[in-house]
N, C-alpha and C. Protein backbone atom coordinates (compact mmCIF):
# COMPACT_ATOMS: atom_id res chain seq x y z
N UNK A 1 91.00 110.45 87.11
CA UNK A 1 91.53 110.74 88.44
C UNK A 1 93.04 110.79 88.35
N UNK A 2 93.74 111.61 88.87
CA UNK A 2 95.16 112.04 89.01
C UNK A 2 95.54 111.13 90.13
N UNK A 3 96.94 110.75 89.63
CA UNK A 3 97.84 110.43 90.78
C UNK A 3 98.48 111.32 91.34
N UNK A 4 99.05 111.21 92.73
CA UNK A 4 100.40 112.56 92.89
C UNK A 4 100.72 112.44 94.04
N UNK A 5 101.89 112.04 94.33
CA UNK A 5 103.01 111.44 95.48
C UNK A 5 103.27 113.32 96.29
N UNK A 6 103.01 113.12 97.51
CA UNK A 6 102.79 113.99 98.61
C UNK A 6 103.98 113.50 99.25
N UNK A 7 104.76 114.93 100.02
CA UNK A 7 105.87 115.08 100.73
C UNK A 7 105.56 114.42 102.17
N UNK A 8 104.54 114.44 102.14
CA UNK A 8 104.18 114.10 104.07
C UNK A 8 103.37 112.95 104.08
N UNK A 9 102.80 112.24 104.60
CA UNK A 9 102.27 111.11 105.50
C UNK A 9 100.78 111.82 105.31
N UNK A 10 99.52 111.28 104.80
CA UNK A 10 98.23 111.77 104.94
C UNK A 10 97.85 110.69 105.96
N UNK A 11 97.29 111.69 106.52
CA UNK A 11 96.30 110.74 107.89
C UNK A 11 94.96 110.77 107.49
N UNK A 12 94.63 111.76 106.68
CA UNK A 12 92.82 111.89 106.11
C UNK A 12 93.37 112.54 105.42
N UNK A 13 92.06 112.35 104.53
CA UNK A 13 91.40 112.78 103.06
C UNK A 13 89.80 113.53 103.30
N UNK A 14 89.52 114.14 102.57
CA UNK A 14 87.80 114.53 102.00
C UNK A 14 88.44 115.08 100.89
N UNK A 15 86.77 114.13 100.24
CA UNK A 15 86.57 115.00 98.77
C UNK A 15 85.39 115.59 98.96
N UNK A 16 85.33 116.67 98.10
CA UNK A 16 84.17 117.66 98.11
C UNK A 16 84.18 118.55 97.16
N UNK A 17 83.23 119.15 96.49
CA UNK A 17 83.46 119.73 95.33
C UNK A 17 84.32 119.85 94.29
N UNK A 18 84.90 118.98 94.05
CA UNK A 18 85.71 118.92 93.25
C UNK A 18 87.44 118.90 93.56
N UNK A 19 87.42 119.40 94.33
CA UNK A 19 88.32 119.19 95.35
C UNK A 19 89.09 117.86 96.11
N UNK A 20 89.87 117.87 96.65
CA UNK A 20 90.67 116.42 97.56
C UNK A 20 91.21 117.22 98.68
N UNK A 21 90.88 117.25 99.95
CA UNK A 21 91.53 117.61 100.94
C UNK A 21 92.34 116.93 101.78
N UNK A 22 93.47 117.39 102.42
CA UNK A 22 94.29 116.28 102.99
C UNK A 22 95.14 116.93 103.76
N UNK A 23 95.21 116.53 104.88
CA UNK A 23 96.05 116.84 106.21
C UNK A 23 97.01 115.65 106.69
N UNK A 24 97.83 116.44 107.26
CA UNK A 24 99.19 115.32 107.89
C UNK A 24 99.39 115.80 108.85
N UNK A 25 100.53 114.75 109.81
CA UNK A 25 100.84 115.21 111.07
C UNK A 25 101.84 116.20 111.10
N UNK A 26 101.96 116.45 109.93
CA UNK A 26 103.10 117.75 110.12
C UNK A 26 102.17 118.81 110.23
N UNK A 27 101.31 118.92 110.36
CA UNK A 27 100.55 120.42 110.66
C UNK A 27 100.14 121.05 109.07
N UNK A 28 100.06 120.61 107.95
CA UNK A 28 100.06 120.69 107.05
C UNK A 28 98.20 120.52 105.87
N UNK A 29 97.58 121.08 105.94
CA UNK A 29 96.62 121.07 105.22
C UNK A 29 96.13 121.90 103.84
N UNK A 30 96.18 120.40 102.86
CA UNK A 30 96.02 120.90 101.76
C UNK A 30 95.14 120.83 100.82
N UNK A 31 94.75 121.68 99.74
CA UNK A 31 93.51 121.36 98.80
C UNK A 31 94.21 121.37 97.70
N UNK A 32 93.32 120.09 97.13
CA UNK A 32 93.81 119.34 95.03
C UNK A 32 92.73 119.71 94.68
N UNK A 33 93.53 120.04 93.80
CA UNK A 33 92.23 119.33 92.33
C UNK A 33 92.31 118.40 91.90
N UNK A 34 90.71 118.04 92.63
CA UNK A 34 90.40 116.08 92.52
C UNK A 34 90.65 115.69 91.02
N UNK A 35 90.82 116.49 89.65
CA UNK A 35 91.00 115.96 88.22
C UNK A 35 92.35 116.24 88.02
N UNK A 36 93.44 116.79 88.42
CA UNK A 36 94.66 116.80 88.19
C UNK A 36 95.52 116.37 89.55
N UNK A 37 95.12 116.66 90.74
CA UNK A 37 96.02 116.30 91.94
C UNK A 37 97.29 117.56 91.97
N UNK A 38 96.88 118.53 91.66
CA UNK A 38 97.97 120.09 91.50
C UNK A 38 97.18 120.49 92.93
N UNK A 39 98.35 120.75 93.44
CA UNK A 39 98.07 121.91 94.54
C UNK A 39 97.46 123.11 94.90
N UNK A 40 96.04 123.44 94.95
CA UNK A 40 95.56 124.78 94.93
C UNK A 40 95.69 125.74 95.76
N UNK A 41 96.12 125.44 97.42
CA UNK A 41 96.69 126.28 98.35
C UNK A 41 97.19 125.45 99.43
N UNK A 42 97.98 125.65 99.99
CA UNK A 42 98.15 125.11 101.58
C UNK A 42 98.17 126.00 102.25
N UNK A 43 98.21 125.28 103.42
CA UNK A 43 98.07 126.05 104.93
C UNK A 43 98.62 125.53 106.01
N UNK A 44 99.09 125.89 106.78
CA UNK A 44 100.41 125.49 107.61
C UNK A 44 99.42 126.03 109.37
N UNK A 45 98.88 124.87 109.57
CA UNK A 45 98.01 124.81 111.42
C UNK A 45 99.19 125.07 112.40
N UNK A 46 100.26 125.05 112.37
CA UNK A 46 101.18 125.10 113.18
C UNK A 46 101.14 123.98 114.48
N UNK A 47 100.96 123.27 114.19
CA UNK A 47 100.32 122.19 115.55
C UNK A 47 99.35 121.15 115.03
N UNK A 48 99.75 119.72 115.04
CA UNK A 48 99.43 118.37 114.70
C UNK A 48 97.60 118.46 114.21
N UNK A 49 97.40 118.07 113.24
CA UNK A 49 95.81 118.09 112.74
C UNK A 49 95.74 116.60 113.49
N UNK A 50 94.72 116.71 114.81
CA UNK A 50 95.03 115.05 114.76
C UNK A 50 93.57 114.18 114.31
N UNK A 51 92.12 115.16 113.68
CA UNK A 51 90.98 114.29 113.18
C UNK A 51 91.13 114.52 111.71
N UNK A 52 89.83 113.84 111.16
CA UNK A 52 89.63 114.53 109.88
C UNK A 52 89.11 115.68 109.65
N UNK A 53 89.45 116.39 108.72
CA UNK A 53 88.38 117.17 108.03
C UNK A 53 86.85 117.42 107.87
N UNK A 54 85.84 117.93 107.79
CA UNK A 54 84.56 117.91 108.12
C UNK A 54 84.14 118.82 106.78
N UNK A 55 83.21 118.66 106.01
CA UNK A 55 83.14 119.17 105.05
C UNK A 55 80.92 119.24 104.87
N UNK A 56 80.88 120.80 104.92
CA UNK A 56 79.39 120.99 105.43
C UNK A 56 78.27 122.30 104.51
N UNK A 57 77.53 122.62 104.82
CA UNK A 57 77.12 123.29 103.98
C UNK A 57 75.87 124.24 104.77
N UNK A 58 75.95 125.53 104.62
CA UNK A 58 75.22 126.44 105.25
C UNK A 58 74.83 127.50 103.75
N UNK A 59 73.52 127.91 104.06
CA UNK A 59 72.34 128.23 103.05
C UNK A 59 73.25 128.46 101.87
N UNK A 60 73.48 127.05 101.11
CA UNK A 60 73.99 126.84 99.82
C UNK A 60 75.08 127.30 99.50
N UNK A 61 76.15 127.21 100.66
CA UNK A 61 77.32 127.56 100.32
C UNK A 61 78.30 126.81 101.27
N UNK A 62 79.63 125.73 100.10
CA UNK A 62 80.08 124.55 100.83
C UNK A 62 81.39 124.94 101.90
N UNK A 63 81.41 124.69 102.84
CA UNK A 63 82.48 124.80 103.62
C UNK A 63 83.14 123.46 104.22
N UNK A 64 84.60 123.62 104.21
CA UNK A 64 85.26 122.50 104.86
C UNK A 64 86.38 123.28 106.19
N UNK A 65 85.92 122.25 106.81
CA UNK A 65 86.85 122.40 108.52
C UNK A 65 87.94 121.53 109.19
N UNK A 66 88.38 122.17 109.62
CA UNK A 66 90.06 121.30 110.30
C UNK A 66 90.01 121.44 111.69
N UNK A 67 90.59 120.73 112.43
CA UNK A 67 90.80 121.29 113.45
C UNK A 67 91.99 121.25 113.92
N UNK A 68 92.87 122.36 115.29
CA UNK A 68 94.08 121.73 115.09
C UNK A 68 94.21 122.69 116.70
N UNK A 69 94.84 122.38 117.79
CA UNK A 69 95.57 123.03 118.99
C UNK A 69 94.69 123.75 119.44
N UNK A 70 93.22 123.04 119.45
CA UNK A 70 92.10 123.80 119.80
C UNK A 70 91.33 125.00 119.61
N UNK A 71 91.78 125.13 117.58
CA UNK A 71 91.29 126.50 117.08
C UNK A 71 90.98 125.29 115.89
N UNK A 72 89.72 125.74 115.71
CA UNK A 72 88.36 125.33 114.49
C UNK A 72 88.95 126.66 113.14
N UNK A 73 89.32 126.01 112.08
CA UNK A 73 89.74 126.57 110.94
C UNK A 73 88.80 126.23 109.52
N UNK A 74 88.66 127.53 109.12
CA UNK A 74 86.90 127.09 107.96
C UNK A 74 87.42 127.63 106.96
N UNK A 75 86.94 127.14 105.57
CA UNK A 75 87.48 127.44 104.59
C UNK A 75 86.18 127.25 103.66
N UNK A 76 85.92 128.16 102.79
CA UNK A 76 84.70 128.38 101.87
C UNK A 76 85.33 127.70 100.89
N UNK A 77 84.80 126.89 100.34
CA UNK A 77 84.82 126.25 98.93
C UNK A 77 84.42 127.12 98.09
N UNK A 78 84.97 127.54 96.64
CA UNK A 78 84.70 128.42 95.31
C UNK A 78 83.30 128.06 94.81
N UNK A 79 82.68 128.63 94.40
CA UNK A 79 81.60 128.26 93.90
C UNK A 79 81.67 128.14 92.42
């Protein structure tokens, strides 16, 4: 497991496929790689993430969700 010191304040985490997800109150949501802790994309909600993450699965294919200023944001996990 990787260490790796983040610019912002995490309020939540999910792991999921291999993956580490993590949002802050800066509007900021991001995906690691849970074996190195390197940055694989961010995404910028423009407006405070204030739950966790939700991480789910529809006919065998994994998805994780954010929510943020009352727009539901989905993101397909790689297979």
């Amino acid at each position: 497991m990787a260490h790796r010191q983040l610019r912002c304040r995490v309020e939540h985490a999910l792991a999921a496929g291999g993956l580490v997800f993590a949002e802050s109150k800066t509007a900021d949501f991001l995906a690691l790689d849970a074996r190195t802790g390197r940055t694989l994309w961010q995404f910028q909600a423009g407006a405070e993430i204030p739950s966790s993450p939700i991480s789910y699965g529809v006919n065998g294919k994994q998805y994780v969700a954010v929510s943020s200023a009352g727009v539901l944001y989905t993101f397909a996990l790689p297979e």
